[in-house]
C-alpha atoms as a PDB file:
ATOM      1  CA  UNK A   1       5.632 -10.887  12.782  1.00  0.00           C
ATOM      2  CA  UNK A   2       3.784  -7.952  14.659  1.00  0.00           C
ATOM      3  CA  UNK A   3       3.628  -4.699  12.857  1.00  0.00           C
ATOM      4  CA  UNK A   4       4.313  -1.748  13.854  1.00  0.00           C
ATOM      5  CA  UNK A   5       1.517   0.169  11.985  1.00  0.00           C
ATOM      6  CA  UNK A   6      -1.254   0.789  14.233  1.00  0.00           C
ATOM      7  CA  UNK A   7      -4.559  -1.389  13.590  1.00  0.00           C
ATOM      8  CA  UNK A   8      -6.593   1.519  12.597  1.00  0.00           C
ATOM      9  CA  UNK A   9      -4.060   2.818  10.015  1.00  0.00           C
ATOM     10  CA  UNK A  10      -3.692  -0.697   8.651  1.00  0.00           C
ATOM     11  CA  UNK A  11      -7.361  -0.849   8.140  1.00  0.00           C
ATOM     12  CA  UNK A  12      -7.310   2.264   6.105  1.00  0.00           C
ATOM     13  CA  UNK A  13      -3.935   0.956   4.095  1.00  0.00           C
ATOM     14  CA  UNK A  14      -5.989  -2.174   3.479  1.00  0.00           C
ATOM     15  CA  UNK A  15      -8.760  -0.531   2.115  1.00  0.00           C
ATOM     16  CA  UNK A  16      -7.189   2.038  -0.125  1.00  0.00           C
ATOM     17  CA  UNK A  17      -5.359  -0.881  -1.701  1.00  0.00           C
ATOM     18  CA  UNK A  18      -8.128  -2.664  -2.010  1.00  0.00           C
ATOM     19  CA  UNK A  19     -10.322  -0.094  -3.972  1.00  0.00           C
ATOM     20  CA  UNK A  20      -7.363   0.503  -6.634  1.00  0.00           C
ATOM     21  CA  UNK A  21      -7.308  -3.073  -7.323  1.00  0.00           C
ATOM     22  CA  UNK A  22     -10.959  -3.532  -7.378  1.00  0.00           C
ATOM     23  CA  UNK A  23     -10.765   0.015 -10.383  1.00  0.00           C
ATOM     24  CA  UNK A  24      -7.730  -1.809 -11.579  1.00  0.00           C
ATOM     25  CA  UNK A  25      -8.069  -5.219 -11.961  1.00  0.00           C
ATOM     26  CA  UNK A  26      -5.966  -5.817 -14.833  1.00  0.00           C
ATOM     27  CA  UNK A  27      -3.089  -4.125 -13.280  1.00  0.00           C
ATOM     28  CA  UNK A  28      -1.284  -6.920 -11.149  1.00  0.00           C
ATOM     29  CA  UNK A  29      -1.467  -9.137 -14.141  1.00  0.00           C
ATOM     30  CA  UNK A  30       0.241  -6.893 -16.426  1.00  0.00           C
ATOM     31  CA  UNK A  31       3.013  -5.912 -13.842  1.00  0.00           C
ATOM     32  CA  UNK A  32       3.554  -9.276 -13.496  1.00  0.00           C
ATOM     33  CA  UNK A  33       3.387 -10.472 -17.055  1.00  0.00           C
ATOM     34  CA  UNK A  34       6.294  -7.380 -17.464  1.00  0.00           C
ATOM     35  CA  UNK A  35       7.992  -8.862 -15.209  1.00  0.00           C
ATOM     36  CA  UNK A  36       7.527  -6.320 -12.330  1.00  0.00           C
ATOM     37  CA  UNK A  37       8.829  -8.031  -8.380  1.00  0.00           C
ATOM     38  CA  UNK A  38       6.375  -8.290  -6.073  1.00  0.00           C
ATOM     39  CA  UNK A  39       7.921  -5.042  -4.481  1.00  0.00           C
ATOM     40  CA  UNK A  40       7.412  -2.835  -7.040  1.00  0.00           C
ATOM     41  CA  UNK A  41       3.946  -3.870  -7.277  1.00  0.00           C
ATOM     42  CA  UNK A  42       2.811  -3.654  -3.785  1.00  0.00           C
ATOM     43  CA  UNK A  43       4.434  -0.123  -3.664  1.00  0.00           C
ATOM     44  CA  UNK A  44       2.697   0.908  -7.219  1.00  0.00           C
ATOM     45  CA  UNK A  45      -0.218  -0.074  -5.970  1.00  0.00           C
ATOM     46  CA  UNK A  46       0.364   2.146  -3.381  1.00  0.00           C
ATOM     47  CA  UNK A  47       1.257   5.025  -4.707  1.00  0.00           C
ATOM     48  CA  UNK A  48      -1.685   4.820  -6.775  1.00  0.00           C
ATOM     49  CA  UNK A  49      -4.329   4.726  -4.175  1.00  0.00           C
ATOM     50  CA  UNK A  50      -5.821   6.944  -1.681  1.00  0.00           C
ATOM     51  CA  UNK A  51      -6.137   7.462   1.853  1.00  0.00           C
ATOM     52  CA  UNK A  52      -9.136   8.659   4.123  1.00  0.00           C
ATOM     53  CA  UNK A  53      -9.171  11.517   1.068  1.00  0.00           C
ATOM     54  CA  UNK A  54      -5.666  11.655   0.929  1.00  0.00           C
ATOM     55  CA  UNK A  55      -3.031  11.088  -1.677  1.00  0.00           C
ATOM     56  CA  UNK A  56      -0.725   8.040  -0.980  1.00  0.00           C
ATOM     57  CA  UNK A  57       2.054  10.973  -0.612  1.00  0.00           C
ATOM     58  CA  UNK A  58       0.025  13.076   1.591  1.00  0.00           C
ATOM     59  CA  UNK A  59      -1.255  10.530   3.905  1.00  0.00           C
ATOM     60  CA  UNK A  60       2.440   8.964   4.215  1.00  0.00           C
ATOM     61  CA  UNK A  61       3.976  12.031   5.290  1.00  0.00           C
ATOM     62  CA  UNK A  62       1.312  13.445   7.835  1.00  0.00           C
ATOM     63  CA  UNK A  63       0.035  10.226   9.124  1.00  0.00           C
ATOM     64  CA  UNK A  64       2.398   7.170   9.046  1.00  0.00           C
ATOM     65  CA  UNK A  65       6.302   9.105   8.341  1.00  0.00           C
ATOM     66  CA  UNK A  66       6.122  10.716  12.453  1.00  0.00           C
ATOM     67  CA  UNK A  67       5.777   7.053  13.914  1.00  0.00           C
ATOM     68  CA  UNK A  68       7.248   4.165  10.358  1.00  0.00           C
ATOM     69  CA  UNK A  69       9.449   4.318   8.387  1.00  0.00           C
ATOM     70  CA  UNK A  70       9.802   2.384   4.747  1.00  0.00           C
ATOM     71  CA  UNK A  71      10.549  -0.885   6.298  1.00  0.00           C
ATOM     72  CA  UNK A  72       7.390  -0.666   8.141  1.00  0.00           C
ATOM     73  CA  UNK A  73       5.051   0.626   5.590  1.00  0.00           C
ATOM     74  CA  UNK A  74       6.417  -2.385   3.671  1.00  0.00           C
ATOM     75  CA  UNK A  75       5.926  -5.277   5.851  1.00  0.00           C
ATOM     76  CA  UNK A  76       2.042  -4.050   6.140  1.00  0.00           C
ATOM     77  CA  UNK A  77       1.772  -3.837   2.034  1.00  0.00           C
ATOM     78  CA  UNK A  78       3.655  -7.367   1.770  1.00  0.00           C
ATOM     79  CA  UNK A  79       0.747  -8.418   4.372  1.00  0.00           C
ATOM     80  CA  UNK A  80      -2.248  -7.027   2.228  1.00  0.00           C
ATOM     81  CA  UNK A  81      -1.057  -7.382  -1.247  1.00  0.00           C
ATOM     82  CA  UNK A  82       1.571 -10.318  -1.017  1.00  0.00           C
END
């Protein structure tokens, strides 16, 4: 499945996920020891992280919301976090 989420915006998606897990290690355990779906935790995760500087809320509507929409931004977190 290609996304639609340009390569360079993925790269910074990846990475802002990936440094909230790295200061959060214990999170995706205890979401899924509560009994969290993989949805919810990919999208807390996201929502939790930081883009280029940017809040997750920020960087959504200015960068990704004029060309994705939900679906989108989903199919690239179910990529990077599973």
């Amino acid at each position: 499945m290609a996304l639609k989420m340009t390569p360079e915006h993925y790269d910074i998606l990846k990475n802002g996920i990936a440094a909230t897990v790295t200061a959060n290690p214990e999170y995706v355990t205890k979401a899924v020891a509560h009994g969290f779906s993989t949805t919810r935790i990919r999208w807390d995760l996201f929502w939790a992280s930081t883009f280029n500087g940017q809040s997750a809320e920020l960087w959504m509507t200015k960068t990704l919301y004029p060309y994705l929409n939900d679906t989108h931004i989903d199919s690239a977190l179910r990529k990077i976090v599973g």
